[in-house]
C-alpha atoms as a PDB file:
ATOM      1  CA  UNK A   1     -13.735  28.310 -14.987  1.00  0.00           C
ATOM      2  CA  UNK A   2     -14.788  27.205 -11.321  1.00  0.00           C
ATOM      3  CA  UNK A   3     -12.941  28.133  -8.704  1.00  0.00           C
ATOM      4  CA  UNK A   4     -12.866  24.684  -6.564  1.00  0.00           C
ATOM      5  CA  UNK A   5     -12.172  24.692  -2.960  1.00  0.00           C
ATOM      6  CA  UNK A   6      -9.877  21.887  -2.539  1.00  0.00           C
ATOM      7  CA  UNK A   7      -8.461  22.460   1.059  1.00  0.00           C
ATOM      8  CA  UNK A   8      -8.230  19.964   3.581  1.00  0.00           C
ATOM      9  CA  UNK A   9     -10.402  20.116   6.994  1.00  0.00           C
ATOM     10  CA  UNK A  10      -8.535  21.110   9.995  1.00  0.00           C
ATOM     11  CA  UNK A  11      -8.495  18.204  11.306  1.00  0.00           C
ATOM     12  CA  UNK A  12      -7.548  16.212   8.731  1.00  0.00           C
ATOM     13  CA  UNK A  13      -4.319  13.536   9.455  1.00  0.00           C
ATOM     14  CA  UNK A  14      -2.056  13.158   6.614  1.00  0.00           C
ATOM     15  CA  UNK A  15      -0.959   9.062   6.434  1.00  0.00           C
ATOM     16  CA  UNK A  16       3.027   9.285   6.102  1.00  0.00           C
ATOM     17  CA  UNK A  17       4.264   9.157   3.025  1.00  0.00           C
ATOM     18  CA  UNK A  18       6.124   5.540   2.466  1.00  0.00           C
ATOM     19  CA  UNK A  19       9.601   5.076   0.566  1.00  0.00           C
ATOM     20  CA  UNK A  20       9.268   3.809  -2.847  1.00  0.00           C
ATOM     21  CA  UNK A  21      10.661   0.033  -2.820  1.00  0.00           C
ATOM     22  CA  UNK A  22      13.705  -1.166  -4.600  1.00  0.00           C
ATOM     23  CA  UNK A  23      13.262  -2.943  -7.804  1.00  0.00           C
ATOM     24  CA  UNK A  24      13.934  -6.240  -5.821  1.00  0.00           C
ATOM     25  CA  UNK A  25      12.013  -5.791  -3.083  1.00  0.00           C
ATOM     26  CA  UNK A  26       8.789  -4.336  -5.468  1.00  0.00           C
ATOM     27  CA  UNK A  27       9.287  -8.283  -7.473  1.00  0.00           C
ATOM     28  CA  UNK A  28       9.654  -9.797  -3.943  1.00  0.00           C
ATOM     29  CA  UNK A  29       6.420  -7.847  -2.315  1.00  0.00           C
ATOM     30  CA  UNK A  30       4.565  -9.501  -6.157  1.00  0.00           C
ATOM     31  CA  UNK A  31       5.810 -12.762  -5.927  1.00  0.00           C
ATOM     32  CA  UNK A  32       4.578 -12.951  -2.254  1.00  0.00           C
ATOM     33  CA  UNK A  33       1.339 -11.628  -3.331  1.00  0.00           C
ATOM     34  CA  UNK A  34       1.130 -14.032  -6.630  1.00  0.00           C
ATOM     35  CA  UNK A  35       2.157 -17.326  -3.799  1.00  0.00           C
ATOM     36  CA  UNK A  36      -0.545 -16.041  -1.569  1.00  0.00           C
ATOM     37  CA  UNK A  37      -3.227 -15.481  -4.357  1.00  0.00           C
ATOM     38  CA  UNK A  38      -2.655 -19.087  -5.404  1.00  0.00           C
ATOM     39  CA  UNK A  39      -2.872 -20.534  -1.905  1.00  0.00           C
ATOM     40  CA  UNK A  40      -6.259 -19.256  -1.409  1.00  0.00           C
ATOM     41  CA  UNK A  41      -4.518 -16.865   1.491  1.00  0.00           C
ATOM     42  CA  UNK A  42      -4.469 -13.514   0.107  1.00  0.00           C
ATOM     43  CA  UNK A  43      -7.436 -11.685   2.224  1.00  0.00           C
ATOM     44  CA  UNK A  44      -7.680  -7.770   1.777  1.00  0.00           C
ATOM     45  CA  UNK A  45      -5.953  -7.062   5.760  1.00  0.00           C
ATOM     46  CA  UNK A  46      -3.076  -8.898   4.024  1.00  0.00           C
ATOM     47  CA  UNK A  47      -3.261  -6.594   0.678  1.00  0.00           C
ATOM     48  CA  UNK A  48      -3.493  -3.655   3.185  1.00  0.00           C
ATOM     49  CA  UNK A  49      -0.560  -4.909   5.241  1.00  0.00           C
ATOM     50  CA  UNK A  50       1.561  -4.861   2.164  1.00  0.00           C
ATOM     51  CA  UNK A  51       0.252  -1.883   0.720  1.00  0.00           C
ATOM     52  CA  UNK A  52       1.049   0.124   3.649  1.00  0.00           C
ATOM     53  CA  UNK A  53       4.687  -1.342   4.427  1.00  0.00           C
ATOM     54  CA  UNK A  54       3.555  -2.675   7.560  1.00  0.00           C
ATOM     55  CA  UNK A  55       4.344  -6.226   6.451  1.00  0.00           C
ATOM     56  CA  UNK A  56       7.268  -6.686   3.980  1.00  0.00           C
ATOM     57  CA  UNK A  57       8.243  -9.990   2.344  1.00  0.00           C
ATOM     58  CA  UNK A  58      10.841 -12.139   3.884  1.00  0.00           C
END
């Protein structure tokens, strides 16, 4: 068995962890992402936005 070195650098940030959605919200955040597929508007800065709560649906 190999012993793998798995630690982090020093300087490594850790991203904060995010609460988990309710079930609601989770259908709200796909819906949004299904209307915005559809429209042609769903770029990847929007798909990171939602993935990383910093936009939420209204």
């Amino acid at each position: 068995m190999h012993d793998l070195n798995l630690s982090l650098p020093d300087d490594y940030e850790k991203e904060p962890e995010l609460p988990i959605p309710s079930i609601d919200d989770q259908k709200k955040i796909v819906a949004e992402l299904k209307r915005l597929e559809e429209a042609g508007e769903l770029t990847p800065e929007i798909l990171h936005a939602f993935m990383t709560g910093e936009r939420l649906p209204e």
